[in-house]
C-alpha atoms as a PDB file:
ATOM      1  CA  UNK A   1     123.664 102.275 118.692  1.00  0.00           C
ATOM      2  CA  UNK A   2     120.593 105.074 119.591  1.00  0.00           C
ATOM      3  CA  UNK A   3     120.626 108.485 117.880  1.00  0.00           C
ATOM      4  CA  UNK A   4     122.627 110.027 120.935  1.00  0.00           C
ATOM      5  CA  UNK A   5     125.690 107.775 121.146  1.00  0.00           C
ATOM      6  CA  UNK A   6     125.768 108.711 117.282  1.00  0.00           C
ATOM      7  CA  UNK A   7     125.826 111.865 117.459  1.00  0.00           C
ATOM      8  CA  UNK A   8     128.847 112.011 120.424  1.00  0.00           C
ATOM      9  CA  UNK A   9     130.992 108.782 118.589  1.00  0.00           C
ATOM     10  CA  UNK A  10     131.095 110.930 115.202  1.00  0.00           C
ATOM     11  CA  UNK A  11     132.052 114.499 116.866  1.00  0.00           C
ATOM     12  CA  UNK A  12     134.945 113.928 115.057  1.00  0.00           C
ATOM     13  CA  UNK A  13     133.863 113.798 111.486  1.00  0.00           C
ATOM     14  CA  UNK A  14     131.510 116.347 111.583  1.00  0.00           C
ATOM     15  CA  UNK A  15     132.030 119.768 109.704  1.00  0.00           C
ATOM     16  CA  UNK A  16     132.386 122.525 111.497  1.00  0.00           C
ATOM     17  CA  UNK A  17     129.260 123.769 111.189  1.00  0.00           C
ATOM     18  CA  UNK A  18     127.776 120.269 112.183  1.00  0.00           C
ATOM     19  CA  UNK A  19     129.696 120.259 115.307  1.00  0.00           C
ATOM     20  CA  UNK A  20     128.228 122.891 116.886  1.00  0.00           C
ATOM     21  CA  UNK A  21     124.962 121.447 116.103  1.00  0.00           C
ATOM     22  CA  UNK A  22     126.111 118.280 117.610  1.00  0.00           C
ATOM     23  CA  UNK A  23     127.534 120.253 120.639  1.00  0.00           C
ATOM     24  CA  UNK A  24     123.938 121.552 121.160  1.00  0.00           C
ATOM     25  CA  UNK A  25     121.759 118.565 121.284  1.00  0.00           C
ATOM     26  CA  UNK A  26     124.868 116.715 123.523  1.00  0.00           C
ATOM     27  CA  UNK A  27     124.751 119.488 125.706  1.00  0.00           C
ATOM     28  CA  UNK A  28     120.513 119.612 126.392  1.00  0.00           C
ATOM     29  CA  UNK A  29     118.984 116.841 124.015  1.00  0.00           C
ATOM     30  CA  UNK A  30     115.665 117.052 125.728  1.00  0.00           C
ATOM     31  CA  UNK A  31     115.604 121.054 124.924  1.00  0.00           C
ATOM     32  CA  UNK A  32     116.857 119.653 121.103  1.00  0.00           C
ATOM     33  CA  UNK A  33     113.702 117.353 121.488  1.00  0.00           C
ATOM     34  CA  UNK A  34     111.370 120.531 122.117  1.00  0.00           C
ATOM     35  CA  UNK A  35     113.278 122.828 119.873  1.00  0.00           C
ATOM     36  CA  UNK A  36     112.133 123.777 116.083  1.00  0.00           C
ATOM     37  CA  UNK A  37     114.397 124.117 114.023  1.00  0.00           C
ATOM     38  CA  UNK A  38     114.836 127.477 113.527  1.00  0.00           C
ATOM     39  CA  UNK A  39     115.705 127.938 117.286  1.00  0.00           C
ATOM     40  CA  UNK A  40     118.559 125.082 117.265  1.00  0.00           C
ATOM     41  CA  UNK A  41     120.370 126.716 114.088  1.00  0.00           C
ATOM     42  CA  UNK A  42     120.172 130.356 116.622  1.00  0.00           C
ATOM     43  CA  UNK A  43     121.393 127.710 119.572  1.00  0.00           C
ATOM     44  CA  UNK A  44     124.169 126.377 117.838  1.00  0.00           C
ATOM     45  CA  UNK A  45     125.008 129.563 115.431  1.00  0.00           C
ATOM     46  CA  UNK A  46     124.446 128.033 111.709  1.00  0.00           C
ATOM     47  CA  UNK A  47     121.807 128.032 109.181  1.00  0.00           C
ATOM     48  CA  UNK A  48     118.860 125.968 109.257  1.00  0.00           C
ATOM     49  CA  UNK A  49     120.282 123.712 105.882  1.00  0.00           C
ATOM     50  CA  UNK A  50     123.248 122.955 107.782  1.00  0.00           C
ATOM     51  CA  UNK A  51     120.786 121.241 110.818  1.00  0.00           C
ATOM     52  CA  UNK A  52     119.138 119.271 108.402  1.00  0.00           C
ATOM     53  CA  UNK A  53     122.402 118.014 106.608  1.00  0.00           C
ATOM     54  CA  UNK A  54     123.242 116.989 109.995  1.00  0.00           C
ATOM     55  CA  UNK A  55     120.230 115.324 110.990  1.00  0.00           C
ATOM     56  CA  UNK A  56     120.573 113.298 107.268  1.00  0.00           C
ATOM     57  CA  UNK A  57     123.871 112.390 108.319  1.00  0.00           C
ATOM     58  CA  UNK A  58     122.613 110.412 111.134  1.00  0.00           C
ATOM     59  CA  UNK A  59     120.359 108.195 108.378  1.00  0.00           C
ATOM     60  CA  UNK A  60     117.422 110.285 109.629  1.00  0.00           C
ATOM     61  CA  UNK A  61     114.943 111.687 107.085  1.00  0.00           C
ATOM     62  CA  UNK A  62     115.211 115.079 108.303  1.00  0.00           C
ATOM     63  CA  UNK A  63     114.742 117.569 111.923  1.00  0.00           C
ATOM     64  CA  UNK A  64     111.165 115.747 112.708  1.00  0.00           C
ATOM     65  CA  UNK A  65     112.696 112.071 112.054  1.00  0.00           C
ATOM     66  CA  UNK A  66     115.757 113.259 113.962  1.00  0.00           C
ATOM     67  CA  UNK A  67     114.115 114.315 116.938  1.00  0.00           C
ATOM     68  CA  UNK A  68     111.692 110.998 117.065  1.00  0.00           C
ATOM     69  CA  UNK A  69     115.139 108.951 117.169  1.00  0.00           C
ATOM     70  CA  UNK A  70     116.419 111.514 119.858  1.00  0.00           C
ATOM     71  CA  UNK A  71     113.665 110.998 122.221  1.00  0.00           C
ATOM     72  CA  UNK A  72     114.146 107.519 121.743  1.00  0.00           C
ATOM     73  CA  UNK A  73     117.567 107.372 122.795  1.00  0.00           C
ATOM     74  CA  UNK A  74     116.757 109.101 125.667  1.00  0.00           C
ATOM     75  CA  UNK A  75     113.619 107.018 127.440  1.00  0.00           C
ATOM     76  CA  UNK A  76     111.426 103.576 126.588  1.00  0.00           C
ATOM     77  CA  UNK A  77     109.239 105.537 127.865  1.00  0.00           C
ATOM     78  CA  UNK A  78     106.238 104.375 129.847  1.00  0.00           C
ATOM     79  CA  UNK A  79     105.102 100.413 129.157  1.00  0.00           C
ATOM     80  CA  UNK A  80     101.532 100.656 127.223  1.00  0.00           C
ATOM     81  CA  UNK A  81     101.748 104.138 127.188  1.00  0.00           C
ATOM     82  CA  UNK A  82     103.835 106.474 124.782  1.00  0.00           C
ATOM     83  CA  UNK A  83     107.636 106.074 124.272  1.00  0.00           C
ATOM     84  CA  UNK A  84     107.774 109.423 124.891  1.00  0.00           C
ATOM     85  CA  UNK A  85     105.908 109.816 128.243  1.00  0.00           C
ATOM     86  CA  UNK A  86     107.494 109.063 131.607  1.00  0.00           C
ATOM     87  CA  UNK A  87     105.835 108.239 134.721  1.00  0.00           C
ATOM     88  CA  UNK A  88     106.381 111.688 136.958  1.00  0.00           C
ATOM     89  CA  UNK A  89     105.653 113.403 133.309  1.00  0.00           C
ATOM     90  CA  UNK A  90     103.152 117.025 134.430  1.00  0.00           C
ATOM     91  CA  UNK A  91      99.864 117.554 132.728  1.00  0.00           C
ATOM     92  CA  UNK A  92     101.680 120.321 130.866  1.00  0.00           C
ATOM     93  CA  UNK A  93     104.861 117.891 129.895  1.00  0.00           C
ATOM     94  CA  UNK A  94     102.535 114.534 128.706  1.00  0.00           C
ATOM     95  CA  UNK A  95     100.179 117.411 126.559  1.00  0.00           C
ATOM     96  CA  UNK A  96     103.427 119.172 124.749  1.00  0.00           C
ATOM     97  CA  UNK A  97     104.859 115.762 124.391  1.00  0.00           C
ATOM     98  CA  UNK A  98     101.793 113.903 122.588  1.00  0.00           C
ATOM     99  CA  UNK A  99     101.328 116.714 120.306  1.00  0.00           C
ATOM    100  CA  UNK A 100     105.104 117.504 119.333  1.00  0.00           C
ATOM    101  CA  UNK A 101     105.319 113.472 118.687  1.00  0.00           C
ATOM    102  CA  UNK A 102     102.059 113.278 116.527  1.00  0.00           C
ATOM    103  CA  UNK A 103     102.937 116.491 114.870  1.00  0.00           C
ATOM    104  CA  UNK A 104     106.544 114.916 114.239  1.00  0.00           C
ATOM    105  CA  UNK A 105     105.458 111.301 112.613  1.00  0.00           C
ATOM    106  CA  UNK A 106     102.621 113.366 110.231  1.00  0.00           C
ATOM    107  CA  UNK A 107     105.528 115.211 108.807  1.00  0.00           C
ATOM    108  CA  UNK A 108     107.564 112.172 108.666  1.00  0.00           C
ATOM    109  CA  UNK A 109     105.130 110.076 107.020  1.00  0.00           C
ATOM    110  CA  UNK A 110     103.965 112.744 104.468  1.00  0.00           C
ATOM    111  CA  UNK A 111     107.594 112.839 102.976  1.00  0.00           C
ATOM    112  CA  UNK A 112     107.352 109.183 102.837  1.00  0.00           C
ATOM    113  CA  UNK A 113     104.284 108.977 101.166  1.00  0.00           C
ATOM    114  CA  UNK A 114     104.959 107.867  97.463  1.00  0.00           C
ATOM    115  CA  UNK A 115     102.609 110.485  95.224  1.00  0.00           C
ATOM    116  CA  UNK A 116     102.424 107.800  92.710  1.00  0.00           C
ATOM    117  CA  UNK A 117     100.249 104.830  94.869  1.00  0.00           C
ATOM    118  CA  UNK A 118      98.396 107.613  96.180  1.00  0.00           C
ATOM    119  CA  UNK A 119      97.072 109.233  92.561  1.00  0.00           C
ATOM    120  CA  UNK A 120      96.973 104.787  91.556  1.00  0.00           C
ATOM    121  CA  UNK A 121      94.671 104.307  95.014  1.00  0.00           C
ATOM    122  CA  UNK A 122      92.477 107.295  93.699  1.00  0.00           C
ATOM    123  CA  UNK A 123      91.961 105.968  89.984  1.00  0.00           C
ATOM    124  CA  UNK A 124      90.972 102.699  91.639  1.00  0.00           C
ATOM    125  CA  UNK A 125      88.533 104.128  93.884  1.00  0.00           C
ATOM    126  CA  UNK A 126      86.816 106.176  91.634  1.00  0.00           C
ATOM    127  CA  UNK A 127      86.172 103.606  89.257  1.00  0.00           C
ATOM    128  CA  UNK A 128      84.863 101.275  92.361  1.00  0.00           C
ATOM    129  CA  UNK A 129      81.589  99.776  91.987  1.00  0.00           C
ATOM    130  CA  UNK A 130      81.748  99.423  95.670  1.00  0.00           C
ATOM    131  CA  UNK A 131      84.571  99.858  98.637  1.00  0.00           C
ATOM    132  CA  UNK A 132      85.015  98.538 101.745  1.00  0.00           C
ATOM    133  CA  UNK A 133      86.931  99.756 104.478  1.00  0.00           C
ATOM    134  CA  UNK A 134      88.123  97.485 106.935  1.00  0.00           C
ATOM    135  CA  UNK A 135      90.626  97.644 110.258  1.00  0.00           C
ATOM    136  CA  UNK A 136      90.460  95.923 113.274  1.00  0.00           C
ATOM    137  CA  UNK A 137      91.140  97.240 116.865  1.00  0.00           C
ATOM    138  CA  UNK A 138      92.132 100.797 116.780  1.00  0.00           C
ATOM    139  CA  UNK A 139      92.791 100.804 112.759  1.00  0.00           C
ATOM    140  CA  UNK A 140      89.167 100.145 112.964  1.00  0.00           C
ATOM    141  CA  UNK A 141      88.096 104.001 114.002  1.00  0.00           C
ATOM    142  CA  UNK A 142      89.944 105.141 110.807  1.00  0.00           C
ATOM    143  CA  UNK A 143      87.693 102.455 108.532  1.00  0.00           C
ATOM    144  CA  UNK A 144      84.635 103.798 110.656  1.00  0.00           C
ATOM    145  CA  UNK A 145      85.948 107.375 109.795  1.00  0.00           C
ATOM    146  CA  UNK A 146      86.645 106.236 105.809  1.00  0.00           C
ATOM    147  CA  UNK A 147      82.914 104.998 105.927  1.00  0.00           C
ATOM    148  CA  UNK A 148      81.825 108.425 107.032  1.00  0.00           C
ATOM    149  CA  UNK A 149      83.497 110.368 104.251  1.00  0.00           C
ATOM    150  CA  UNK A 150      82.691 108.208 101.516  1.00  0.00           C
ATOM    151  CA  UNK A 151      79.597 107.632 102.456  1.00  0.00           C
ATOM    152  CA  UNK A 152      78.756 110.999 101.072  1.00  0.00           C
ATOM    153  CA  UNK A 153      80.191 110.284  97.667  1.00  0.00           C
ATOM    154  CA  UNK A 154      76.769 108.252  96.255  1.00  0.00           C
ATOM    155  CA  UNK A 155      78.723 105.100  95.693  1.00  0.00           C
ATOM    156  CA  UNK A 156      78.471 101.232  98.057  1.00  0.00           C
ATOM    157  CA  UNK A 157      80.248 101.594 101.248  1.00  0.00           C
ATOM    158  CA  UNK A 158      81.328  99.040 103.763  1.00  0.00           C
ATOM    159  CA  UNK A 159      82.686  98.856 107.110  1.00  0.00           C
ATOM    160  CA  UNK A 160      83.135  96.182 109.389  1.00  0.00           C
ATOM    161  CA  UNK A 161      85.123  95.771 112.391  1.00  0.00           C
ATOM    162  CA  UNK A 162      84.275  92.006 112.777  1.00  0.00           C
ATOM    163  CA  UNK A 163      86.611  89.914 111.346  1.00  0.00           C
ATOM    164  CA  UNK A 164      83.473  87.129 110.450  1.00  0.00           C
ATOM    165  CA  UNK A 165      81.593  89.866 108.532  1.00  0.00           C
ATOM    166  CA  UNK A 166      84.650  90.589 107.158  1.00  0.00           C
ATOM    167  CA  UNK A 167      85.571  87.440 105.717  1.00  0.00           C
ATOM    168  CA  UNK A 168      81.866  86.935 104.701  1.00  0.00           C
ATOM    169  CA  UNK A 169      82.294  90.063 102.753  1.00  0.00           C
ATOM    170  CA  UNK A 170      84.894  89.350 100.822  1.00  0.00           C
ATOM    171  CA  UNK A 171      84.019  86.189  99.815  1.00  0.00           C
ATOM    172  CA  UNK A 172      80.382  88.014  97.822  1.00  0.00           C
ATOM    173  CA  UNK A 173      83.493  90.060  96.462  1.00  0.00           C
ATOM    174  CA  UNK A 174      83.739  90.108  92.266  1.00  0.00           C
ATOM    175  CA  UNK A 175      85.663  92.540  89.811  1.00  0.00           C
ATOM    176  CA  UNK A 176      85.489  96.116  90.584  1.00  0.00           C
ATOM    177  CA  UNK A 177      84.955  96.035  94.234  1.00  0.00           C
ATOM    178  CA  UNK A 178      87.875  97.623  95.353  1.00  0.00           C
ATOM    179  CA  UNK A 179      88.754  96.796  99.375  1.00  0.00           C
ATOM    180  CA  UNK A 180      90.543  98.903 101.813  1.00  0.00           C
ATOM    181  CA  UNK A 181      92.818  97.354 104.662  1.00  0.00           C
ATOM    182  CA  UNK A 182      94.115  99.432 107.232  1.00  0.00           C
ATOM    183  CA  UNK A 183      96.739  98.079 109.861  1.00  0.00           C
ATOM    184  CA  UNK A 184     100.091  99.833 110.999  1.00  0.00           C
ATOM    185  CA  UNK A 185     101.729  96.766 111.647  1.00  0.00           C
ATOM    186  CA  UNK A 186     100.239  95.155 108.565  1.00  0.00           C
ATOM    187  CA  UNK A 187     101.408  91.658 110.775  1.00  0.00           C
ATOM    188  CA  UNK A 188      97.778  90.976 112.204  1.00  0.00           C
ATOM    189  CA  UNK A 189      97.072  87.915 110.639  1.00  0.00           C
ATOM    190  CA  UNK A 190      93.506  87.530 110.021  1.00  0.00           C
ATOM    191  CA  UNK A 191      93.494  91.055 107.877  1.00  0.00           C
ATOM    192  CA  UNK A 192      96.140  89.491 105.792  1.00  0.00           C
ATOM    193  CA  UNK A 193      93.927  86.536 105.787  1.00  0.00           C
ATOM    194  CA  UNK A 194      90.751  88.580 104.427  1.00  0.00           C
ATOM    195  CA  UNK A 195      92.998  90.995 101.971  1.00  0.00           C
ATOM    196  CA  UNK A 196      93.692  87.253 100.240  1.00  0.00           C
ATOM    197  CA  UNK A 197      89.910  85.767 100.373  1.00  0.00           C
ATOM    198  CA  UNK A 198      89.567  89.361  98.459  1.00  0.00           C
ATOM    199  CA  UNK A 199      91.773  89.201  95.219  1.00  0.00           C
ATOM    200  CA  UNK A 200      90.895  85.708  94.987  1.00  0.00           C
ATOM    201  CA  UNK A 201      87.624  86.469  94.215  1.00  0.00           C
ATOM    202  CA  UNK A 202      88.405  89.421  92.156  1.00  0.00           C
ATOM    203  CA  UNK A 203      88.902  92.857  94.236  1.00  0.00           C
ATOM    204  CA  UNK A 204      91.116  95.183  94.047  1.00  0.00           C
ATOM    205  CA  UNK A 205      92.927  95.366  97.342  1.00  0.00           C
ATOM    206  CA  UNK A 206      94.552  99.128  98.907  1.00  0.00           C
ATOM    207  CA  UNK A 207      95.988  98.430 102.116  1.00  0.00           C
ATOM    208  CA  UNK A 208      97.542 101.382 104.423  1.00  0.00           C
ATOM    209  CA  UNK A 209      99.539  99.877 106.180  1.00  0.00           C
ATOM    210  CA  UNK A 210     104.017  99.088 106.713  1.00  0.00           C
ATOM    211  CA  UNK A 211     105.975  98.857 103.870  1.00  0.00           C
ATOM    212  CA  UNK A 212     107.081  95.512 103.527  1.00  0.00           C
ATOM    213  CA  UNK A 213     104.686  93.745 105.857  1.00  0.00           C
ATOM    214  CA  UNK A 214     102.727  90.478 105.344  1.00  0.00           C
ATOM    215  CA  UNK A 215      99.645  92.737 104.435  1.00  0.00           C
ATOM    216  CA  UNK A 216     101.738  95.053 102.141  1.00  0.00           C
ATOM    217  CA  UNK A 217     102.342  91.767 100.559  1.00  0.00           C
ATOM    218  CA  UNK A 218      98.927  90.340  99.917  1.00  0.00           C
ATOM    219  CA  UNK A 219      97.550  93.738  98.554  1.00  0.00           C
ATOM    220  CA  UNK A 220      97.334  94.568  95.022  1.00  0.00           C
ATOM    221  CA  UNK A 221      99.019  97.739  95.929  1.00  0.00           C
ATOM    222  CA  UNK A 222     100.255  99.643  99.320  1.00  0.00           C
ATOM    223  CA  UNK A 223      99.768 103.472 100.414  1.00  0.00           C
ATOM    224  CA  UNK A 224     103.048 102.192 103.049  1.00  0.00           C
ATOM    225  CA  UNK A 225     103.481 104.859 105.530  1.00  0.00           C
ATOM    226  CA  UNK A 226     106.773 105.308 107.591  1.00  0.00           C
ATOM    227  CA  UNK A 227     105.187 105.948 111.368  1.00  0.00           C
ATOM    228  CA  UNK A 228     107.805 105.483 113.792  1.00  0.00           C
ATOM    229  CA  UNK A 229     105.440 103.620 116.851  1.00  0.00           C
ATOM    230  CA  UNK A 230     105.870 100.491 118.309  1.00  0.00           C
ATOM    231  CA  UNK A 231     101.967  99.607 118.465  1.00  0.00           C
ATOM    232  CA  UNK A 232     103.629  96.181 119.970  1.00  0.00           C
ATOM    233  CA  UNK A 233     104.469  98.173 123.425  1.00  0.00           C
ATOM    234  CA  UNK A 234     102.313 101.183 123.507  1.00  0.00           C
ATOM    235  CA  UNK A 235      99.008 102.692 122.878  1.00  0.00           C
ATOM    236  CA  UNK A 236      98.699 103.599 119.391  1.00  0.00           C
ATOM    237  CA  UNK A 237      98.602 107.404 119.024  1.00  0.00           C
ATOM    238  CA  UNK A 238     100.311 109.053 116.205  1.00  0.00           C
ATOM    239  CA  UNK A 239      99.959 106.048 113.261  1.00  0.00           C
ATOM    240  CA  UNK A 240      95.840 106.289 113.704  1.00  0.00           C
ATOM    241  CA  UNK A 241      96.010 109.906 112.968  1.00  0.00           C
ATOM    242  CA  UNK A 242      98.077 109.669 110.742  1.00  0.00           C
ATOM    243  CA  UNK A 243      96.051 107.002 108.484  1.00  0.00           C
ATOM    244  CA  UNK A 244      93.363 109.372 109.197  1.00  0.00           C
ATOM    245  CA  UNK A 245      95.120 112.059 107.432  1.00  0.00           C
ATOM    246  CA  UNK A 246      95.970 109.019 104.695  1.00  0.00           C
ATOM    247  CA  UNK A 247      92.022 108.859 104.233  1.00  0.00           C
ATOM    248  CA  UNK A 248      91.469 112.739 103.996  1.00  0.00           C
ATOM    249  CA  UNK A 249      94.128 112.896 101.501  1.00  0.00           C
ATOM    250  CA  UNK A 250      92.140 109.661  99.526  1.00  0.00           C
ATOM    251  CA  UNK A 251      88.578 111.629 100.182  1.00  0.00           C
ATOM    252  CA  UNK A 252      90.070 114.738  98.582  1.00  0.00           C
ATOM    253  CA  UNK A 253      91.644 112.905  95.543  1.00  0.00           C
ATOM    254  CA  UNK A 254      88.435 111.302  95.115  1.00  0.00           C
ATOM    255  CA  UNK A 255      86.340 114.485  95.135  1.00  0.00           C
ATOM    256  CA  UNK A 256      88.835 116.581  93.084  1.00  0.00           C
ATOM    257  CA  UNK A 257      88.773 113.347  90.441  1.00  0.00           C
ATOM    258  CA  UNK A 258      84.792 113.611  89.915  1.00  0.00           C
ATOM    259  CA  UNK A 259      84.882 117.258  89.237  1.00  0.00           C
ATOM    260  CA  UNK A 260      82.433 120.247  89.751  1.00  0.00           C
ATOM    261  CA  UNK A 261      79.159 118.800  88.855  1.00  0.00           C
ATOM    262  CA  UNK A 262      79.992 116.061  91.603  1.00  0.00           C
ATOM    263  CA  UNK A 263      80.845 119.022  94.519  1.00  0.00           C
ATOM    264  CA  UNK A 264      77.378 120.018  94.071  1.00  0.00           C
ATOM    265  CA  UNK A 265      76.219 116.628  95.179  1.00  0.00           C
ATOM    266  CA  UNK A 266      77.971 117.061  98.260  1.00  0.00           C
ATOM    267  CA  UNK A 267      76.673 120.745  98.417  1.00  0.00           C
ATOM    268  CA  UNK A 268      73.402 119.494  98.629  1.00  0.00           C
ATOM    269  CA  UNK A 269      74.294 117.069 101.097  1.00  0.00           C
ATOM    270  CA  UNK A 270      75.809 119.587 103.398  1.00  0.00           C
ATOM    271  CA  UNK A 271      72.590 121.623 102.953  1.00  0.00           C
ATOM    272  CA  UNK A 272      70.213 119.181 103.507  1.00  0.00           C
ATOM    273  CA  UNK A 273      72.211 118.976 106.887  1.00  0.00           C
ATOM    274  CA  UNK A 274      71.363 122.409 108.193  1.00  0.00           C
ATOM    275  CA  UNK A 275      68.353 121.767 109.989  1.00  0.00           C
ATOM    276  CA  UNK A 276      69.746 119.858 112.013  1.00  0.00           C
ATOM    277  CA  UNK A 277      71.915 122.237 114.001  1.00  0.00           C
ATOM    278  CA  UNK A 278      71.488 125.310 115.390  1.00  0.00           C
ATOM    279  CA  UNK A 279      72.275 128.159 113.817  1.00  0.00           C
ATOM    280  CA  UNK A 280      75.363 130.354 114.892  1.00  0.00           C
ATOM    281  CA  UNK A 281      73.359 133.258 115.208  1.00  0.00           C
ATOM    282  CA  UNK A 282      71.143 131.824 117.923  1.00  0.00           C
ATOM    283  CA  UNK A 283      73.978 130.295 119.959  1.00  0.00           C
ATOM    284  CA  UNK A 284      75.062 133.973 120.479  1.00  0.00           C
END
C-alpha cells in the first residue's frame, strides 16, 4: 500500500486535527508535494507539530520523508530518469522538482545519520597513516571529490576508480591504512570484494554506503545513510550529493580534530593558491 491509499484508508482514525491534514494532501497531493510545511499547517488550519505527528503516523520519518513517499505514490516516474520527473514535465517543473527531491533526501539522511559512527569514522581517520577513497561509477566522483579535500590535509591519499588498481591497492594494505568505500547500494559486488582483500590484510575499512547491505557487512564500520533512490531504475541524483555532504561533514571532523596549529597548514595552502586566480578587484 503507497503513502496515498494510507493516508485515505485511515481517515477514520485520525485525530481531528490530523484529518484535516489528511483532507489537504487527498484533496491536491501534488500541491502537498510542493508545499513546506508551514504552508500545509495554514492549508489545513493546525499547527505545524500536529503535520509532523501525522506524517510519523504514516511510518515516515517526518514532512521531507513524507513527501518523498507522496510523490512516490503518485508517479514511477520517468524509466532512467528521476522517480519524480514525468515525460511532458516543463523546464520550470523538472528544475523545482530535482531540487525539492535532493533538498528532501539531505534532510532525510542527516536525521538518519548516527553521530556516533560519524565522531568513530573521524578518530579513525585522523590516526590514518594513509586513506583511500574508493567508488565506482557515479560513487566514484564523491571518492575523486574525498581525494580533493584530503589531499590538503598533509597525510597519503588514494583514489582509484579502477576496480584492478583497486584490488592491487588493497592487497599492499597493512595496519593503520584506513580505506573508504562508497556505494549507495552497497550490493556492487566487486567493492564488497575489495572492502574484504582490505581487512584481511589489516585496514581499517569506513564504507558509506546502505545500512544493512553486503558492503555494510564487510566493513569494519558503516556511516549507513537512509537515501530514498532506486539507483537500480534511475539516474542517481540525490544519494551522490548526499555522500558528498557525508565527506564534507568527515573533512570538517577531521580538520576540527587536528586543531589550530593544523588550520594554518591549510591557510597556507589556500594562500599559496592566490596567484593563480584573478583577483576580484580586476574582474570588476
Amino acid at each position: 500500500m503507497n503513502t496515498l491509499e494510507k493516508v485515505q484508508k485511515n481517515l477514520d482514525n485520525f485525530s481531528k486535527s490530523e484529518r484535516k491534514v489528511a483532507e489537504v494532501i487527498i484533496a491536491s497531493p501534488q500541491t502537498a508535494i510542493h508545499s513546506s510545511i508551514a504552508t500545509l499547517a495554514k492549508m489545513a488550519d493546525v499547527s505545524e507539530p500536529t503535520v509532523n505527528r501525522f506524517c510519523r503516523r504514516l511510518d515516515t520519518k517526518g514532512f521531507p520523508d513524507f513527501k518523498l513517499h507522496l510523490a512516490q505514490s503518485l508517479a514511477n516516474g520517468t524509466p532512467y530518469v528521476n522517480r519524480n520527473v514525468e515525460e511532458d514535465d516543463s523546464p520550470d517543473a523538472y528544475t523545482s522538482k530535482i531540487f525539492e527531491s535532493t533538498m528532501a533526501c539531505l534532510d532525510v539522511a542527516k536525521n538518519s545519520l548516527d553521530p556516533v559512527q560519524i565522531n568513530r569514522s573521524v578518530d579513525l581517520l585522523t590516526q590514518a597513516k594513509k586513506i583511500s577513497f574508493f567508488g565506482l561509477g557515479a560513487s566514484a566522483s564523491v571518492a575523486h571529490d574525498a581525494q580533493n579535500k584530503f589531499f590538503r590535509f598533509n597525510i597519503p591519499i588514494v583514489c582509484f576508480d579502477d576496480i584492478i588498481m583497486q584490488r592491487m591497492s588493497v592487497i599492499n594494505c597493512s595496519d593503520g591504512d584506513v580505506v573508504v568505500m562508497i556505494s549507495h547500494t552497497g550490493r556492487t559486488k566487486s567493492l564488497v570484494d575489495i572492502a574484504r582483500i582490505a581487512r584481511e590484510n589489516g585496514a581499517t575499512v569506513i564504507g558509506i554506503t546502505a545500512k544493512d547491505s553486503p558492503l555494510d557487512r564487510e566493513c569494519s564500520l558503516s556511516i549507513c545513510l537512509d537515501v530514498p533512490e532506486d539507483t537500480d531504475i534511475y539516474m542517481p541524483m540525490a544519494s551522490r550529493v548526499v555522500q558528498m555532504t557525508v565527506i564534507d561533514v568527515l573533512a570538517t571532523g577531521f580538520t576540527l580534530r587536528r586543531g589550530s596549529g593544523f588550520r594554518e597548514n591549510l591557510k597556507r595552502v589556500k594562500e599559496s593558491l592566490k596567484d593563480s586566480r584573478f583577483s576580484k578587484e580586476n574582474i570588476l
